[in-house]
N, C-alpha and C. Protein backbone atom coordinates (compact mmCIF):
# COMPACT_ATOMS: atom_id res chain seq x y z
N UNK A 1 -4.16 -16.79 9.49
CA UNK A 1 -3.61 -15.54 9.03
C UNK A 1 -3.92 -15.28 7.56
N UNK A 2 -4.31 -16.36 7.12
CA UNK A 2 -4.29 -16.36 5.21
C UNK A 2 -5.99 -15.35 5.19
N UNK A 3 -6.85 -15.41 5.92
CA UNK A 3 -7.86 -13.72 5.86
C UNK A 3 -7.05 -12.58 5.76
N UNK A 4 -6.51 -12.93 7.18
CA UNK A 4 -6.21 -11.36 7.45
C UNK A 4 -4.88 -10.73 5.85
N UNK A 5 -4.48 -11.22 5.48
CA UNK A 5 -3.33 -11.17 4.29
C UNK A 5 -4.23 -10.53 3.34
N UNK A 6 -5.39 -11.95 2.74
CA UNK A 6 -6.63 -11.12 2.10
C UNK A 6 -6.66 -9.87 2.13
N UNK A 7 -7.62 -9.62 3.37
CA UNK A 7 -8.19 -8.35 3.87
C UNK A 7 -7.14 -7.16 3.51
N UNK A 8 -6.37 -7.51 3.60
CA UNK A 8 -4.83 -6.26 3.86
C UNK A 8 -4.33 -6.26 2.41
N UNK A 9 -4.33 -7.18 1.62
CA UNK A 9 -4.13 -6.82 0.14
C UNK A 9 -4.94 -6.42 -0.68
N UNK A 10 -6.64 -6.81 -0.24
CA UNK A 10 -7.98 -6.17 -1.37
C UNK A 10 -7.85 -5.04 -0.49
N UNK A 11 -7.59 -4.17 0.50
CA UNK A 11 -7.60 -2.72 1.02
C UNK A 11 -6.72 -1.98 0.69
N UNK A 12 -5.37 -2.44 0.35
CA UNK A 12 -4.24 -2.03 -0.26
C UNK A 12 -4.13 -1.66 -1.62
N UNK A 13 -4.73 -2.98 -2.40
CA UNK A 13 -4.99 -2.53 -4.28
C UNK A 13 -6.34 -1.72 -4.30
N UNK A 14 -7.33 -1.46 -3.78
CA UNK A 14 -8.11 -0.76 -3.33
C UNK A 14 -7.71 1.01 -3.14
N UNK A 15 -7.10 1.01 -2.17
CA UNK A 15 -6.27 2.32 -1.87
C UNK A 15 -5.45 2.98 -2.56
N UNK A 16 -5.03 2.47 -3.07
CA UNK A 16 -3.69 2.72 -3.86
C UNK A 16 -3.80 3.15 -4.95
N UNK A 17 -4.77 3.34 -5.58
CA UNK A 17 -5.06 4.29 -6.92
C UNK A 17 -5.40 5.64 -6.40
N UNK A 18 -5.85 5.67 -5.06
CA UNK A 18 -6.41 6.73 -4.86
C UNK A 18 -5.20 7.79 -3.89
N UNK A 19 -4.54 7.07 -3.33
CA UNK A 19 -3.09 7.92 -3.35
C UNK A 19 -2.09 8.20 -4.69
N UNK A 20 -2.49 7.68 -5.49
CA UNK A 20 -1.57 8.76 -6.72
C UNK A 20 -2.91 8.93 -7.35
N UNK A 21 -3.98 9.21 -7.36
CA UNK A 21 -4.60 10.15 -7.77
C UNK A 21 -4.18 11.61 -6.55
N UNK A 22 -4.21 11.17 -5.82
CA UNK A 22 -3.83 12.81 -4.86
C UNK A 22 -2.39 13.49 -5.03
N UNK A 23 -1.58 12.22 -5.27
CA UNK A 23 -0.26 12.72 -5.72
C UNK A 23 0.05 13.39 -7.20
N UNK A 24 -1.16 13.09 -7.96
CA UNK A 24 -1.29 13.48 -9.06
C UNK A 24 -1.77 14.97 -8.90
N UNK A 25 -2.83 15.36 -8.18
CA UNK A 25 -3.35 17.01 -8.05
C UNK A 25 -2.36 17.61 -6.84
N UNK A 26 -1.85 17.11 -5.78
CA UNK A 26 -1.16 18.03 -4.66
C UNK A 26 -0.15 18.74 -5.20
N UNK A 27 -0.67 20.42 -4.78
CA UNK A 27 0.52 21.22 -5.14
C UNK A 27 1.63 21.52 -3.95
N UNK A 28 0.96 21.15 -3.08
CA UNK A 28 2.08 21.54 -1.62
C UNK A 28 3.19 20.60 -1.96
N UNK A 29 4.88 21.04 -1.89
CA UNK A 29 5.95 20.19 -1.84
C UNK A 29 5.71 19.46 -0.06
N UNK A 30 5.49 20.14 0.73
CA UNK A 30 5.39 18.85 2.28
C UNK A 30 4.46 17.89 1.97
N UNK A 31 2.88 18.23 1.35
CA UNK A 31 1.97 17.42 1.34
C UNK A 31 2.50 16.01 -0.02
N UNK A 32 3.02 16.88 -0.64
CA UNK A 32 3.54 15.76 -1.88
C UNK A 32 4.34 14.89 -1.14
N UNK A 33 5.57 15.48 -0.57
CA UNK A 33 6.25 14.10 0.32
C UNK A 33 5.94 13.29 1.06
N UNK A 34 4.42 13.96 2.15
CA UNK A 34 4.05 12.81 2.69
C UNK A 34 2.92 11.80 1.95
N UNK A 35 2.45 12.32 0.91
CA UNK A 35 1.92 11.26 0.37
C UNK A 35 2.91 10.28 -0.73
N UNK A 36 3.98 11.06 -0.83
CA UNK A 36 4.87 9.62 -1.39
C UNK A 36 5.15 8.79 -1.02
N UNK A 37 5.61 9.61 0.73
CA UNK A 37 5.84 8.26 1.58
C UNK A 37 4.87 7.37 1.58
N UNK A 38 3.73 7.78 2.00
CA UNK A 38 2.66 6.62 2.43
C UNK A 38 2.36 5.80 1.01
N UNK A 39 2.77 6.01 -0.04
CA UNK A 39 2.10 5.04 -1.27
C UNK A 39 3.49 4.17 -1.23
N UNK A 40 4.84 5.30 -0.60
CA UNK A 40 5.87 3.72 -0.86
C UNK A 40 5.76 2.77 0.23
N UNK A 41 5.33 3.27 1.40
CA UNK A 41 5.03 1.88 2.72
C UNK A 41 3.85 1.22 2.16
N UNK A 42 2.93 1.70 1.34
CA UNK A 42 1.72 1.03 1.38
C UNK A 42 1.91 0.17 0.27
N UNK A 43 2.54 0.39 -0.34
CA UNK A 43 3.67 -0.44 -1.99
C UNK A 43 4.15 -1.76 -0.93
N UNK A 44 4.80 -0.90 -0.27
CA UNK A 44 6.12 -1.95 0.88
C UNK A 44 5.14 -3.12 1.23
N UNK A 45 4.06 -2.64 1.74
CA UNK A 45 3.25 -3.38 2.90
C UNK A 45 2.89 -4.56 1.79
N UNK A 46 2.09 -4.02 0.39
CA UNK A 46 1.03 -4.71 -0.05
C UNK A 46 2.50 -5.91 -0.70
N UNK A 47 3.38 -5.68 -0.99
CA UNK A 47 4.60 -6.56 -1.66
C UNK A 47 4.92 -7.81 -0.35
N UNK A 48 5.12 -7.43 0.99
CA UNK A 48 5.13 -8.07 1.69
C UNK A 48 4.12 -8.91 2.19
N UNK A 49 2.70 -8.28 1.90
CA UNK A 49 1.05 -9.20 2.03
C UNK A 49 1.44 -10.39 0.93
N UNK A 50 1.36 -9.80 0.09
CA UNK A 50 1.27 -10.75 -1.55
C UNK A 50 2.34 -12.04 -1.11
N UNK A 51 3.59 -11.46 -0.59
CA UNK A 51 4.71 -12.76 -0.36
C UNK A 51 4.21 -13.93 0.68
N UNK A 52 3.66 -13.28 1.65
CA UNK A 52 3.11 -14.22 2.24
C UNK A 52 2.05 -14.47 2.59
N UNK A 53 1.05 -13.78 1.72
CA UNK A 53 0.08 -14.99 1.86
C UNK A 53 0.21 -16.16 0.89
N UNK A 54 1.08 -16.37 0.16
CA UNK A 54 1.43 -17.28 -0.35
C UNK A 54 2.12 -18.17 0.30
N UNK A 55 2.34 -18.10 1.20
CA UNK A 55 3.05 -19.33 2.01
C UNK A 55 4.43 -19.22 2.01
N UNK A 56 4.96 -18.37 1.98
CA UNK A 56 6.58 -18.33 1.34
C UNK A 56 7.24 -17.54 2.64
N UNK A 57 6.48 -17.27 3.43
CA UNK A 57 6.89 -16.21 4.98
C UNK A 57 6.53 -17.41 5.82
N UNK A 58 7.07 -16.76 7.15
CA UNK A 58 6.91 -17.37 8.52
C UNK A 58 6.14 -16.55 9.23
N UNK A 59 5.28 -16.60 9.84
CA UNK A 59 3.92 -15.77 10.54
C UNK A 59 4.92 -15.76 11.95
């Protein structure tokens, strides 16, 4: 599992500049919310990658 964690955290810090760059230009209030959401799950996700691929989770 310690790839796949990899894979899912260099795609995550990867991504993730480029959703608040969009959150930075979107003028739509719906389109702004759903891209907040997705940078806070993708926040969520990459915090939970980082914890365990360190060994500190149970797979």
């Amino acid at each position: 599992m310690t790839e796949f964690y990899q894979r899912l955290i260099y795609f995550l810090q990867k991504e993730l500049p480029a959703v608040e760059e969009a959150i930075n230009q979107e003028q739509s209030l719906p389109e702004l919310i759903r891209l907040q959401r997705i940078r806070a799950m993708m926040k969520e996700l990459l915090d939970h990658a980082l914890f365990y691929s360190k060994g500190k989770g149970t797979t």
